[in-house]
PDB file of N, CA and C in Angstrom:
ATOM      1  N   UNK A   1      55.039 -23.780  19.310  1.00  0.00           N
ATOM      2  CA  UNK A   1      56.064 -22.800  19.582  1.00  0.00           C
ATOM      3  C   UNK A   1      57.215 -23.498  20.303  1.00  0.00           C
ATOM      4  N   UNK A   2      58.352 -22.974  19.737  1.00  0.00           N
ATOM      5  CA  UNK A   2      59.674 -23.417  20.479  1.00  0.00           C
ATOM      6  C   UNK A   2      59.871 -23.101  22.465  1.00  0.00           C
ATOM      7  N   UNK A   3      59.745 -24.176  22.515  1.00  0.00           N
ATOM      8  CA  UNK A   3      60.413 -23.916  24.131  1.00  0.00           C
ATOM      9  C   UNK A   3      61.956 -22.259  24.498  1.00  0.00           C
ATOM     10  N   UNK A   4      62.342 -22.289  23.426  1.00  0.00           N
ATOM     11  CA  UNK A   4      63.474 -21.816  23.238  1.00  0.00           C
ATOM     12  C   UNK A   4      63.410 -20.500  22.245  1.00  0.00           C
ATOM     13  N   UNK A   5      62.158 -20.005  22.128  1.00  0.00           N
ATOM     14  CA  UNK A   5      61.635 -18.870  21.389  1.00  0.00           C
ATOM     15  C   UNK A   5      61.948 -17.460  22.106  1.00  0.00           C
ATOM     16  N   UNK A   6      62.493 -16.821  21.823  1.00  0.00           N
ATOM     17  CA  UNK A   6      63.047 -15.359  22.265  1.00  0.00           C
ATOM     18  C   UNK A   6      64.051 -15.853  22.948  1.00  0.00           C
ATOM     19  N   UNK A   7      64.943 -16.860  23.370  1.00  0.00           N
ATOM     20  CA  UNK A   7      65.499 -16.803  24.144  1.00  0.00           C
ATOM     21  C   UNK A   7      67.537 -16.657  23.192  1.00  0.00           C
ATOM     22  N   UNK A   8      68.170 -16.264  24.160  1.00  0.00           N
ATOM     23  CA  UNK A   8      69.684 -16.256  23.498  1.00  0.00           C
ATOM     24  C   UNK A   8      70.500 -17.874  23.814  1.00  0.00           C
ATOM     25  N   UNK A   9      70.599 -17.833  22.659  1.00  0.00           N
ATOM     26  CA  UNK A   9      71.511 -19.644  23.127  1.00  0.00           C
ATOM     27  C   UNK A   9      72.749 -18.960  22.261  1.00  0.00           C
ATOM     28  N   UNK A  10      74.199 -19.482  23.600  1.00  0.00           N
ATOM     29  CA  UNK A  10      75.355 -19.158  22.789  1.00  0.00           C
ATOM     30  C   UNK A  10      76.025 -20.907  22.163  1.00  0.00           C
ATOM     31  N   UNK A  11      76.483 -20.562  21.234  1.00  0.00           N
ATOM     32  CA  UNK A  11      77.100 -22.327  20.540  1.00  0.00           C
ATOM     33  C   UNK A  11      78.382 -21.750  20.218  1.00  0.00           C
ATOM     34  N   UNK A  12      78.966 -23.077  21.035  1.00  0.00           N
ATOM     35  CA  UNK A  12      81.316 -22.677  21.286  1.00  0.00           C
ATOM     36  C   UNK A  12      81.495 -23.712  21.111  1.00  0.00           C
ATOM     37  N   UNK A  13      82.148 -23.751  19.600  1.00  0.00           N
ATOM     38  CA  UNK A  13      82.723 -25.029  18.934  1.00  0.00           C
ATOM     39  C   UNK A  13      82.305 -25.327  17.834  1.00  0.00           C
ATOM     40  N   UNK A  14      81.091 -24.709  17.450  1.00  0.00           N
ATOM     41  CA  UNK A  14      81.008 -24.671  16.027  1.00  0.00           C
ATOM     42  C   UNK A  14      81.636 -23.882  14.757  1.00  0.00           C
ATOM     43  N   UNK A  15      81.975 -23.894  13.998  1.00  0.00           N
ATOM     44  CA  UNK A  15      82.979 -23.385  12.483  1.00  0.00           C
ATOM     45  C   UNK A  15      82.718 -22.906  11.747  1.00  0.00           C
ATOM     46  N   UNK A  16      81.822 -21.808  12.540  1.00  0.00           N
ATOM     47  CA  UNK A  16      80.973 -20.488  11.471  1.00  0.00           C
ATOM     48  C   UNK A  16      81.362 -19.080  12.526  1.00  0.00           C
ATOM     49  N   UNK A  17      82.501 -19.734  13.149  1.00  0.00           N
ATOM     50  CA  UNK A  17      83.207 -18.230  13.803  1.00  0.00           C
ATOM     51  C   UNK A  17      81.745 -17.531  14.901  1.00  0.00           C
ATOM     52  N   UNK A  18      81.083 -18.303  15.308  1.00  0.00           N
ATOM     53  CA  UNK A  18      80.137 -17.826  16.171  1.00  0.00           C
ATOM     54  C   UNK A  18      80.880 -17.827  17.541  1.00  0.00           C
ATOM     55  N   UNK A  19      80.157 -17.364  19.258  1.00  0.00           N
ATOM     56  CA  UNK A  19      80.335 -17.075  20.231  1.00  0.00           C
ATOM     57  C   UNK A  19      80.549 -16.356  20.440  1.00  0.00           C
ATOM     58  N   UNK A  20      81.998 -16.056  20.920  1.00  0.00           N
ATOM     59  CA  UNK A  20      81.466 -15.201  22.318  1.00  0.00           C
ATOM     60  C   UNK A  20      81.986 -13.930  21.300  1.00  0.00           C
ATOM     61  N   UNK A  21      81.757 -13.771  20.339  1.00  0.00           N
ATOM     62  CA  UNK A  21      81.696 -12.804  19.329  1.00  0.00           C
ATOM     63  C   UNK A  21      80.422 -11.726  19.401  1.00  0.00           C
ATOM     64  N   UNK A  22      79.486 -12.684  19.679  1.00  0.00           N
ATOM     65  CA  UNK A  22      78.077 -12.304  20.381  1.00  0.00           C
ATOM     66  C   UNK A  22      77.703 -11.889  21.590  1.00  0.00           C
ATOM     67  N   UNK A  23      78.893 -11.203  22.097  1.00  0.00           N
ATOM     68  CA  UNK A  23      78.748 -10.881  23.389  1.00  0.00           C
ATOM     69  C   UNK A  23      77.187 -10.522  24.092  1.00  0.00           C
ATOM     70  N   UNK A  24      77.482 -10.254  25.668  1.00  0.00           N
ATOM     71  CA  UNK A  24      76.334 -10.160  26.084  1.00  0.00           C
ATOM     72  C   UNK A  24      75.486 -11.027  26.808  1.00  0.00           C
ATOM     73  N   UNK A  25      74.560 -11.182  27.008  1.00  0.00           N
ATOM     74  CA  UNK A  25      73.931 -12.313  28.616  1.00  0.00           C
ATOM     75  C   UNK A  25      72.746 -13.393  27.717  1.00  0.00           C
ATOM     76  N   UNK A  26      73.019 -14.690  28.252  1.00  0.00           N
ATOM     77  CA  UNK A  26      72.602 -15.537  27.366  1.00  0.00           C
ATOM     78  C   UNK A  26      71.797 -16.712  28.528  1.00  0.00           C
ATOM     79  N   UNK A  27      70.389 -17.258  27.629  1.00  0.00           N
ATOM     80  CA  UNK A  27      69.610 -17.967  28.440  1.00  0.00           C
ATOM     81  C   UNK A  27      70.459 -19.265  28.260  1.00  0.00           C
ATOM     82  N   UNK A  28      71.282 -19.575  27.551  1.00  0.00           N
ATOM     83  CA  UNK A  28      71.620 -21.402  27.597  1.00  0.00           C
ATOM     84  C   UNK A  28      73.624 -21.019  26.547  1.00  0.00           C
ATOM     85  N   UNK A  29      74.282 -22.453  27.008  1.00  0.00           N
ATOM     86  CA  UNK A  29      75.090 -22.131  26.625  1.00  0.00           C
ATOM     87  C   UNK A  29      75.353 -23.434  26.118  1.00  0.00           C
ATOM     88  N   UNK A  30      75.654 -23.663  24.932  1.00  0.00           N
ATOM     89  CA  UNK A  30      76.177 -25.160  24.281  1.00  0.00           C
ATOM     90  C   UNK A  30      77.369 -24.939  23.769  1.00  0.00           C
ATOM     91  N   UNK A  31      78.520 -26.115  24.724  1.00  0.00           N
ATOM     92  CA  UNK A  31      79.816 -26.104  23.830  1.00  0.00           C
ATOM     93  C   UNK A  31      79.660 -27.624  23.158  1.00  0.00           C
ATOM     94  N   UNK A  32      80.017 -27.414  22.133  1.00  0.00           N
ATOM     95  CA  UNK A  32      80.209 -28.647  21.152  1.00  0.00           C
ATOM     96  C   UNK A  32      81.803 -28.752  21.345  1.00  0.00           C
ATOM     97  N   UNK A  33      82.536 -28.216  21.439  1.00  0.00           N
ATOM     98  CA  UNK A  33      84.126 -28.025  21.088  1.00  0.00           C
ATOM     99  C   UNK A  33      84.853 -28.976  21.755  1.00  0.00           C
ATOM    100  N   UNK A  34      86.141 -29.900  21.349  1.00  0.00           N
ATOM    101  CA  UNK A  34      86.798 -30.842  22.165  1.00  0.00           C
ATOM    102  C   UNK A  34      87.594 -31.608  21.259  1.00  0.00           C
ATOM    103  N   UNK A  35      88.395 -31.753  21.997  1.00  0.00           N
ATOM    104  CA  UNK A  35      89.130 -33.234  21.057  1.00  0.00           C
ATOM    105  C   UNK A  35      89.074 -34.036  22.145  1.00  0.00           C
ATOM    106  N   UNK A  36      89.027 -35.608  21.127  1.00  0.00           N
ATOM    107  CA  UNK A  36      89.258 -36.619  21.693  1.00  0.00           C
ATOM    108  C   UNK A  36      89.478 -37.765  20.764  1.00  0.00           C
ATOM    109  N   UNK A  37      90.549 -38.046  21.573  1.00  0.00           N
ATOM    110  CA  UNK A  37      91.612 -38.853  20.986  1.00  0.00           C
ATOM    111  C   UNK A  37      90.971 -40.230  20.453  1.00  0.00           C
ATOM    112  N   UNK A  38      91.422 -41.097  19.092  1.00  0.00           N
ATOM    113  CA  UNK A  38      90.414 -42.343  19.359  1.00  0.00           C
ATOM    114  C   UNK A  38      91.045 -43.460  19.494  1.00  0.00           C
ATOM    115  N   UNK A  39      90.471 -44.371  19.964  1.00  0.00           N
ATOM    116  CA  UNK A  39      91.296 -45.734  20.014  1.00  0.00           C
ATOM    117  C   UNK A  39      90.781 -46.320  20.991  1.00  0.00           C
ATOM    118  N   UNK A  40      91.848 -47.830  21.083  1.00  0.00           N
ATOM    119  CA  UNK A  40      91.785 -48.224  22.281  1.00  0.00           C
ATOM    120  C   UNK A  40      91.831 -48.081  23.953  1.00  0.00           C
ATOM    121  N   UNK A  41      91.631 -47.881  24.629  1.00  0.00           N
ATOM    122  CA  UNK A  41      91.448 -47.227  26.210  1.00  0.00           C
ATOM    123  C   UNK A  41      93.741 -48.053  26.390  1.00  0.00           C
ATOM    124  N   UNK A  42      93.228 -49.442  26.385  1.00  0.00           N
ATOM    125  CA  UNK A  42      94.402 -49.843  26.436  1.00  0.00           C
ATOM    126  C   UNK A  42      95.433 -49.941  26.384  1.00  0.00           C
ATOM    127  N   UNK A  43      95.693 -48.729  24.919  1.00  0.00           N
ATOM    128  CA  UNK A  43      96.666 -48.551  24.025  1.00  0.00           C
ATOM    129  C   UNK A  43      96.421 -46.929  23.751  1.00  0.00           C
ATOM    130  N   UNK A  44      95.833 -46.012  24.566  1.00  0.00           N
ATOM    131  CA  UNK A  44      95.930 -44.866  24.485  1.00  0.00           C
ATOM    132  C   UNK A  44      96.740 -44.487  25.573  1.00  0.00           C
ATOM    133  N   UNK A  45      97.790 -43.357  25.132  1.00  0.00           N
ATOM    134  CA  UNK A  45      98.799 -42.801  26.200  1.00  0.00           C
ATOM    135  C   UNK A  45      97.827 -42.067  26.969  1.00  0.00           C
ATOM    136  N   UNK A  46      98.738 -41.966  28.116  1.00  0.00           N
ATOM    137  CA  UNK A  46      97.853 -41.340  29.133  1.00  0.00           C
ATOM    138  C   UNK A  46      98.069 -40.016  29.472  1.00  0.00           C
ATOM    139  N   UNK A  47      98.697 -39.578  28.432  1.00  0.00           N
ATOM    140  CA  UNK A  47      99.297 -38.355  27.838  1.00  0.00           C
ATOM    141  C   UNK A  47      97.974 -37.600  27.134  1.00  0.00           C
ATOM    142  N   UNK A  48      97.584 -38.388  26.853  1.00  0.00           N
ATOM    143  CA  UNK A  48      96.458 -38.432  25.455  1.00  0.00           C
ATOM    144  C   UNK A  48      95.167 -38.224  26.334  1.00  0.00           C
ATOM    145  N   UNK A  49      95.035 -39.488  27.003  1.00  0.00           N
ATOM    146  CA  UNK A  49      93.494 -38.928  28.104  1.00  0.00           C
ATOM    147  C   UNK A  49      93.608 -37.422  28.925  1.00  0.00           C
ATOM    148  N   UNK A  50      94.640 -37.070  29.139  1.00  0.00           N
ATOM    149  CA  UNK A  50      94.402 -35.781  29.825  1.00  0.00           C
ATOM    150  C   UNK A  50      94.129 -34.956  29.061  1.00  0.00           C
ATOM    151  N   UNK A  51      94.736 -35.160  27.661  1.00  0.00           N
ATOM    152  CA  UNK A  51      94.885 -34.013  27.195  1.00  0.00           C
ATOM    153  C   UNK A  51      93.266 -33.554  26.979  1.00  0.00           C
ATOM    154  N   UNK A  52      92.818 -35.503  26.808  1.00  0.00           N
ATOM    155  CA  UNK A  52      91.219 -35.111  26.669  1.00  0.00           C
ATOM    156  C   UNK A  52      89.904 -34.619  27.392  1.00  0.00           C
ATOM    157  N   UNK A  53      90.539 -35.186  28.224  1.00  0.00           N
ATOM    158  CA  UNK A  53      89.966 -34.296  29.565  1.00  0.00           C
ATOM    159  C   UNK A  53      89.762 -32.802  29.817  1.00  0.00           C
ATOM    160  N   UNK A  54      91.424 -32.537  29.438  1.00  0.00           N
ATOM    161  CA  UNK A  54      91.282 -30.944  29.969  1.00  0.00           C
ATOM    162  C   UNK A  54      90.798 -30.430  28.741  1.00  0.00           C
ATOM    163  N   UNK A  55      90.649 -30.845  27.249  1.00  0.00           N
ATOM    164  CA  UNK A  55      89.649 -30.251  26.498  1.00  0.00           C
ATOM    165  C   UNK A  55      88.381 -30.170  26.489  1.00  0.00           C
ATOM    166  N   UNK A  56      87.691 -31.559  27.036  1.00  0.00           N
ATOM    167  CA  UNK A  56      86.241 -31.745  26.600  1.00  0.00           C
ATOM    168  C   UNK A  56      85.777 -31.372  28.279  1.00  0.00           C
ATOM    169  N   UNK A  57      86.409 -31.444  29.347  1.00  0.00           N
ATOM    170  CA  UNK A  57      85.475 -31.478  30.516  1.00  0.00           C
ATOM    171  C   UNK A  57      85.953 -30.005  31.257  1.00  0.00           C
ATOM    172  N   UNK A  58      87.329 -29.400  31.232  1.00  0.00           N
ATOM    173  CA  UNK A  58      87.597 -28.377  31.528  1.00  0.00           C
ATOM    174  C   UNK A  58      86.940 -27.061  31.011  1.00  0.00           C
ATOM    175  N   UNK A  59      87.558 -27.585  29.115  1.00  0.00           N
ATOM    176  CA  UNK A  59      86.480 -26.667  28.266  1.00  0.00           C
ATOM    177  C   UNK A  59      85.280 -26.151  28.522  1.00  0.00           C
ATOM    178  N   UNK A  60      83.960 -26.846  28.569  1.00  0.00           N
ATOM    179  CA  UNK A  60      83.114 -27.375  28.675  1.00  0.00           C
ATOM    180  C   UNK A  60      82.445 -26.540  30.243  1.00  0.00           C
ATOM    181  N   UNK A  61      83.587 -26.311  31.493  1.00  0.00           N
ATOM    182  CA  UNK A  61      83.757 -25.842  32.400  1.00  0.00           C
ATOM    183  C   UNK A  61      84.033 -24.879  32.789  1.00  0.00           C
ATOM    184  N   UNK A  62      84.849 -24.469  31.556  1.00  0.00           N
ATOM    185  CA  UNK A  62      85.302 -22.645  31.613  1.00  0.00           C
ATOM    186  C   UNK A  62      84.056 -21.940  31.191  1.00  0.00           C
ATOM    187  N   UNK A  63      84.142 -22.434  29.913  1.00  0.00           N
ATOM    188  CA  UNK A  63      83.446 -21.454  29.083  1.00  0.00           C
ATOM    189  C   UNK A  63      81.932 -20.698  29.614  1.00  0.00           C
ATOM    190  N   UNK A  64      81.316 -21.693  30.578  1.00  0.00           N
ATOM    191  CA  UNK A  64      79.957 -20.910  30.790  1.00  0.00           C
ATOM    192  C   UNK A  64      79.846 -20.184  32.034  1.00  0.00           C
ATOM    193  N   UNK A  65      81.587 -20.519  32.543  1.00  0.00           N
ATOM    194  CA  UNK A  65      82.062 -19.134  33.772  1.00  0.00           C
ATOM    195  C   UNK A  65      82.558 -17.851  33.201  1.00  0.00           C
ATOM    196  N   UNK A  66      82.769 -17.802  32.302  1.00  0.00           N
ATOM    197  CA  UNK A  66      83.040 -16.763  31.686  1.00  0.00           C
ATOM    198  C   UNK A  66      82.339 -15.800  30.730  1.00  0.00           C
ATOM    199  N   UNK A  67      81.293 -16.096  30.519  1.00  0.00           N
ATOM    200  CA  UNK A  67      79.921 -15.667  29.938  1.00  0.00           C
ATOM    201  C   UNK A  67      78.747 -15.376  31.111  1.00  0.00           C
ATOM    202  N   UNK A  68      77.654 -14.348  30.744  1.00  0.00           N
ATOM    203  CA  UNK A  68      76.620 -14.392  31.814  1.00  0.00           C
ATOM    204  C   UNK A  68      75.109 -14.821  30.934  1.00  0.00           C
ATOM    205  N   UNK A  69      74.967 -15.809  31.971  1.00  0.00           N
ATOM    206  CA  UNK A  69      73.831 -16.553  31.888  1.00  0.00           C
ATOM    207  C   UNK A  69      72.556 -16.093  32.592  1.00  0.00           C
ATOM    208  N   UNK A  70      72.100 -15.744  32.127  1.00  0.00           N
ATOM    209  CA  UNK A  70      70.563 -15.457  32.806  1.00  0.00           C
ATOM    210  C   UNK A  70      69.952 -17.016  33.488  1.00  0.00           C
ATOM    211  N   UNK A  71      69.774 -16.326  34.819  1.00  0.00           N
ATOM    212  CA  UNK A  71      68.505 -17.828  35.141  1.00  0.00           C
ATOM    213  C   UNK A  71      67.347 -17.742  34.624  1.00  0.00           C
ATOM    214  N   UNK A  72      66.731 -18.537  34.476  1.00  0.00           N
ATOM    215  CA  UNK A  72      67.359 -19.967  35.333  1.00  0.00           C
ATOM    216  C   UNK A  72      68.149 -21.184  34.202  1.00  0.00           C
ATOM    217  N   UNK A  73      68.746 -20.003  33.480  1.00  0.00           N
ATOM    218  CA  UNK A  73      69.717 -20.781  32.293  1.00  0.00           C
ATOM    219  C   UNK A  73      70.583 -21.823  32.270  1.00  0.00           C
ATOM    220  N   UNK A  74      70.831 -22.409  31.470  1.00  0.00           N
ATOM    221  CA  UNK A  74      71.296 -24.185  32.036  1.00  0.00           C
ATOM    222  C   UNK A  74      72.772 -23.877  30.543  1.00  0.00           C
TER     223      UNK A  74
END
């Protein structure tokens, strides 16, 4: 049996129009969602790292404040 059997997992960032469409209180929350830029560290603007930042780590940061998570939900 799944560790993860009866339980609600929400997924933000996947491209089947799922989340928070599904409203409602959820045991786990996975964002996949982000850009990030590719290249060299060297030769990437630093225009570019923030932007990646505030997508993948801000994102990533909002999203499971704004949803309710049941504990002891991760």
């Amino acid at each position: 049996m799944s560790a993860y059997a009866d339980q609600r997992v929400l997924v933000v960032g996947g491209t089947s129009g799922v989340g928070l469409a599904t409203a409602g209180e959820f045991d786990h929350v996975v964002v996949s969602a982000g850009e990030t830029p590719m290249g060299r560290v060297d030769a990437l603007p630093l225009a570019d790292a923030y932007a990646a930042m505030d997508s993948k780590f801000w994102g990533a940061y909002r999203i499971p404040r704004s949803v309710r998570v049941r504990p002891p939900g991760r």
